[in-house]
Structure formats: structure tokens, C-alpha cells
C-alpha atoms as a PDB file:
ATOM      1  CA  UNK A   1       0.000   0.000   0.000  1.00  0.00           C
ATOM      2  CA  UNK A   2       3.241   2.208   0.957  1.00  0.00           C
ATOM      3  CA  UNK A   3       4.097   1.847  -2.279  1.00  0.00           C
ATOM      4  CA  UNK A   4       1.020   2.322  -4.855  1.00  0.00           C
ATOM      5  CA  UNK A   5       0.412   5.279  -6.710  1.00  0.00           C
ATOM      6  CA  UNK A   6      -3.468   4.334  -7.035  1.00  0.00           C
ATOM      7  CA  UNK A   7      -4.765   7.188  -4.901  1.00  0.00           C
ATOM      8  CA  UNK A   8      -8.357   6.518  -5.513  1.00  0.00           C
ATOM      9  CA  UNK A   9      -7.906   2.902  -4.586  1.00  0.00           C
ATOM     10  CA  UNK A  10      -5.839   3.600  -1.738  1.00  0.00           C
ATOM     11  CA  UNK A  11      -9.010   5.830  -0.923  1.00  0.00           C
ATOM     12  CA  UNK A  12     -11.692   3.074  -1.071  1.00  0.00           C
ATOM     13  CA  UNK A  13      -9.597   0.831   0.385  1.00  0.00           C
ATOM     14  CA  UNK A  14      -9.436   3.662   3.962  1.00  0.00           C
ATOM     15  CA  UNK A  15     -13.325   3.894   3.634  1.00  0.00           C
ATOM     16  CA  UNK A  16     -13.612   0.283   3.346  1.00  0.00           C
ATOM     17  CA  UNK A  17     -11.388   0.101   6.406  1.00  0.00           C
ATOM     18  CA  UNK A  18     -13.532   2.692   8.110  1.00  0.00           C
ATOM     19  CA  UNK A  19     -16.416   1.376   7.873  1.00  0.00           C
ATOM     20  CA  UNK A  20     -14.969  -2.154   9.034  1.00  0.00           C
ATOM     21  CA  UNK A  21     -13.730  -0.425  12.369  1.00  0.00           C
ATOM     22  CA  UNK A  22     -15.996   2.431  12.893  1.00  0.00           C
ATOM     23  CA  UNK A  23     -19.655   3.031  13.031  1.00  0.00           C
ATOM     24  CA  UNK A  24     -20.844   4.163   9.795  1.00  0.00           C
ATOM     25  CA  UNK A  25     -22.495   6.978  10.588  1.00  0.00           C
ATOM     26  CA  UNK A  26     -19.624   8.688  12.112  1.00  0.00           C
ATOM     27  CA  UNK A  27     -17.088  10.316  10.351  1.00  0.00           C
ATOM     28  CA  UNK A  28     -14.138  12.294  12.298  1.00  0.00           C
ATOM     29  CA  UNK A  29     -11.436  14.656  10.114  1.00  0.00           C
ATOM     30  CA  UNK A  30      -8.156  15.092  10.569  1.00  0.00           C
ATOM     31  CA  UNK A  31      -6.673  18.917  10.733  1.00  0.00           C
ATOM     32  CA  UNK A  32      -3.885  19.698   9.777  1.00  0.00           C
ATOM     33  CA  UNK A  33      -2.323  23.222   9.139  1.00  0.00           C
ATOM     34  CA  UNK A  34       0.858  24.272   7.689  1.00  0.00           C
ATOM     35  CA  UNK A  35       2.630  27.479   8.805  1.00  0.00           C
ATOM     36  CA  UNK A  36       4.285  28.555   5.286  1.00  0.00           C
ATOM     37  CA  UNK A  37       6.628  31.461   6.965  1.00  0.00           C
ATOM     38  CA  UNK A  38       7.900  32.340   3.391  1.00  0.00           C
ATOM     39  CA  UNK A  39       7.307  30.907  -0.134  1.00  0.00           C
ATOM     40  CA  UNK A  40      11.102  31.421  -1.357  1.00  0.00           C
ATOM     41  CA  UNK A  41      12.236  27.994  -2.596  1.00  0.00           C
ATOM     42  CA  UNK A  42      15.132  26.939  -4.430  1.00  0.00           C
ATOM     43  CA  UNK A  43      13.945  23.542  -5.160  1.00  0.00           C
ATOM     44  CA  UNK A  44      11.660  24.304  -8.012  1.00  0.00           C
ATOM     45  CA  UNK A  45       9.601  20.735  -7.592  1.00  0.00           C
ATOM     46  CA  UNK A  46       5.954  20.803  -8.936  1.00  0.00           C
ATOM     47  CA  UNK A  47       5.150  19.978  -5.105  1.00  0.00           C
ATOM     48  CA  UNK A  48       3.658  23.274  -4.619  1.00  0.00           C
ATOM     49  CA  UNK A  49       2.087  26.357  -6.965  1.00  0.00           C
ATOM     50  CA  UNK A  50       2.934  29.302  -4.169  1.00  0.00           C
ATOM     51  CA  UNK A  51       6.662  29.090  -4.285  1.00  0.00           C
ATOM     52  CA  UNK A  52       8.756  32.112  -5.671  1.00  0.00           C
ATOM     53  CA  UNK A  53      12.291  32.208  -7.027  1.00  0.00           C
ATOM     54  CA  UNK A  54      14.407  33.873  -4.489  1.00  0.00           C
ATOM     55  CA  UNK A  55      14.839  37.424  -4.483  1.00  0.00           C
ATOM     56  CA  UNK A  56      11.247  37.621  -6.524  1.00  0.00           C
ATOM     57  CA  UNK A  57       9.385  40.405  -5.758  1.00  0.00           C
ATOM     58  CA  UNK A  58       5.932  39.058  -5.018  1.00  0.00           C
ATOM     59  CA  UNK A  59       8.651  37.111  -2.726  1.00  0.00           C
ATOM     60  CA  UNK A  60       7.927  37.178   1.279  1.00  0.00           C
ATOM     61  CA  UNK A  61       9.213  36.373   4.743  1.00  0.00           C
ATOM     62  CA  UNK A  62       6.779  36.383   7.812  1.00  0.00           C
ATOM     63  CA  UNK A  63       7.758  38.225  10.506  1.00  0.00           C
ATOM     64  CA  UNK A  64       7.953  36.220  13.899  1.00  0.00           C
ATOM     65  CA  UNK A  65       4.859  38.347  15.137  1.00  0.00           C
ATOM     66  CA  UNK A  66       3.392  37.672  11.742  1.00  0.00           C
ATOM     67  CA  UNK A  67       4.172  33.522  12.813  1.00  0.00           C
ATOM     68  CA  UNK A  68       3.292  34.105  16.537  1.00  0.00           C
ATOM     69  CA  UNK A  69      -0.130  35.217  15.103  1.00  0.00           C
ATOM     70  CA  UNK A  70      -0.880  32.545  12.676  1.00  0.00           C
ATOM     71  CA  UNK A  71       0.177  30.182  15.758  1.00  0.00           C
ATOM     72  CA  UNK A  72      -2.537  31.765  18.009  1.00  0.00           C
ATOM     73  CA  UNK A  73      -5.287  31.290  14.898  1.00  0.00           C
ATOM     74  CA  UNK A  74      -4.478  28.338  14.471  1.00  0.00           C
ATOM     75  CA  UNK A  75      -4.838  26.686  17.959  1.00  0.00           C
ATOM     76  CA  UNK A  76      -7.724  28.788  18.016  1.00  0.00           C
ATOM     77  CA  UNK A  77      -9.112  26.794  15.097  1.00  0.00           C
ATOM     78  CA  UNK A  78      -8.086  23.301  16.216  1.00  0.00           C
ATOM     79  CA  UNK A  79      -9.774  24.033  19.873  1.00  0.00           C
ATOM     80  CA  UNK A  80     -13.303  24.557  18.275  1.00  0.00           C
ATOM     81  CA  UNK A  81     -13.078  22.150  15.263  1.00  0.00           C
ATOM     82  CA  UNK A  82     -11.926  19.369  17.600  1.00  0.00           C
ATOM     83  CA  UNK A  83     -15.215  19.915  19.898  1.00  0.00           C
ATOM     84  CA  UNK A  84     -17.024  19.647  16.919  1.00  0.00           C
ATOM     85  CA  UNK A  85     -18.225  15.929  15.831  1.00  0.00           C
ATOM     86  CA  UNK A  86     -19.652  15.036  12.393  1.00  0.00           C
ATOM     87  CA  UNK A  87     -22.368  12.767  11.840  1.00  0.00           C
ATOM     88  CA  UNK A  88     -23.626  11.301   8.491  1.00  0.00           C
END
């Protein structure tokens, strides 16, 4: 499974898994979130679509008050999402 590049197979097979171990009518999400404190790369991959070229001029670096805030959101956001429970 580590190894396949069948992602909508690999995604039956977790729902099929899911509903095996869980009830059916429960579904539960995981969050994650990604601090991106600058989108300067030098790797030019086709990983992401943001990333600039360095010295680019649409080019930036977050502060670490900028990063502190985006910290503070984001905990706030995890704290009420994870009270939160989804039913089908």
C-alpha cells in the first residue's frame, strides 16, 4: 500500500477500512495546518504552486509576530473544530 500510486484505490480501500472499524455513521477529520513562513524555494519541484524564485518580488518572509499570530489562529481553530463531531 506504501508503495502504490493508485490514490483513488488507496481511498476506497481507507473507507472500506472505516467502515470495518468504525460506526458508519460517524465520520471524524483530521486537521492539519501548515505554517508557510515564506514561499522562497530553491527547489523548483511541482510539489507546490505558491513558491517564488528567491529574491522575486511578489517574494515574502513572515515576521515572527506575523508567525506568533498565525500560531494563536491556528490553535484557536483546532480548539473549536476538535469539539465539533460530524455525523452522516
Amino acid at each position: 500500500m506504501l508503495e502504490s500510486d493508485d490514490l483513488v484505490g488507496l481511498g476506497m480501500a481507507a473507507h472500506q477500512m472505516r467502515l470495518k472499524k468504525n460506526d458508519p455513521r460517524v465520520v471524524t477529520y483530521q486537521i492539519d495546518r501548515n505554517i508557510n513562513y515564506t514561499n522562497f524555494c530553491t527547489e523548483y519541484c511541482s510539489f507546490c504552486a505558491f513558491y517564488r524564485p528567491l529574491g522575486a518580488k511578489d517574494g515574502y518572509i513572515l515576521s515572527f509576530e506575523e508567525i506568533y499570530k498565525k500560531i494563536d489562529a491556528s490553535r484557536k481553530s483546532a480548539n473549536s473544530a476538535s469539539a465539533k463531531r460530524f455525523s452522516a
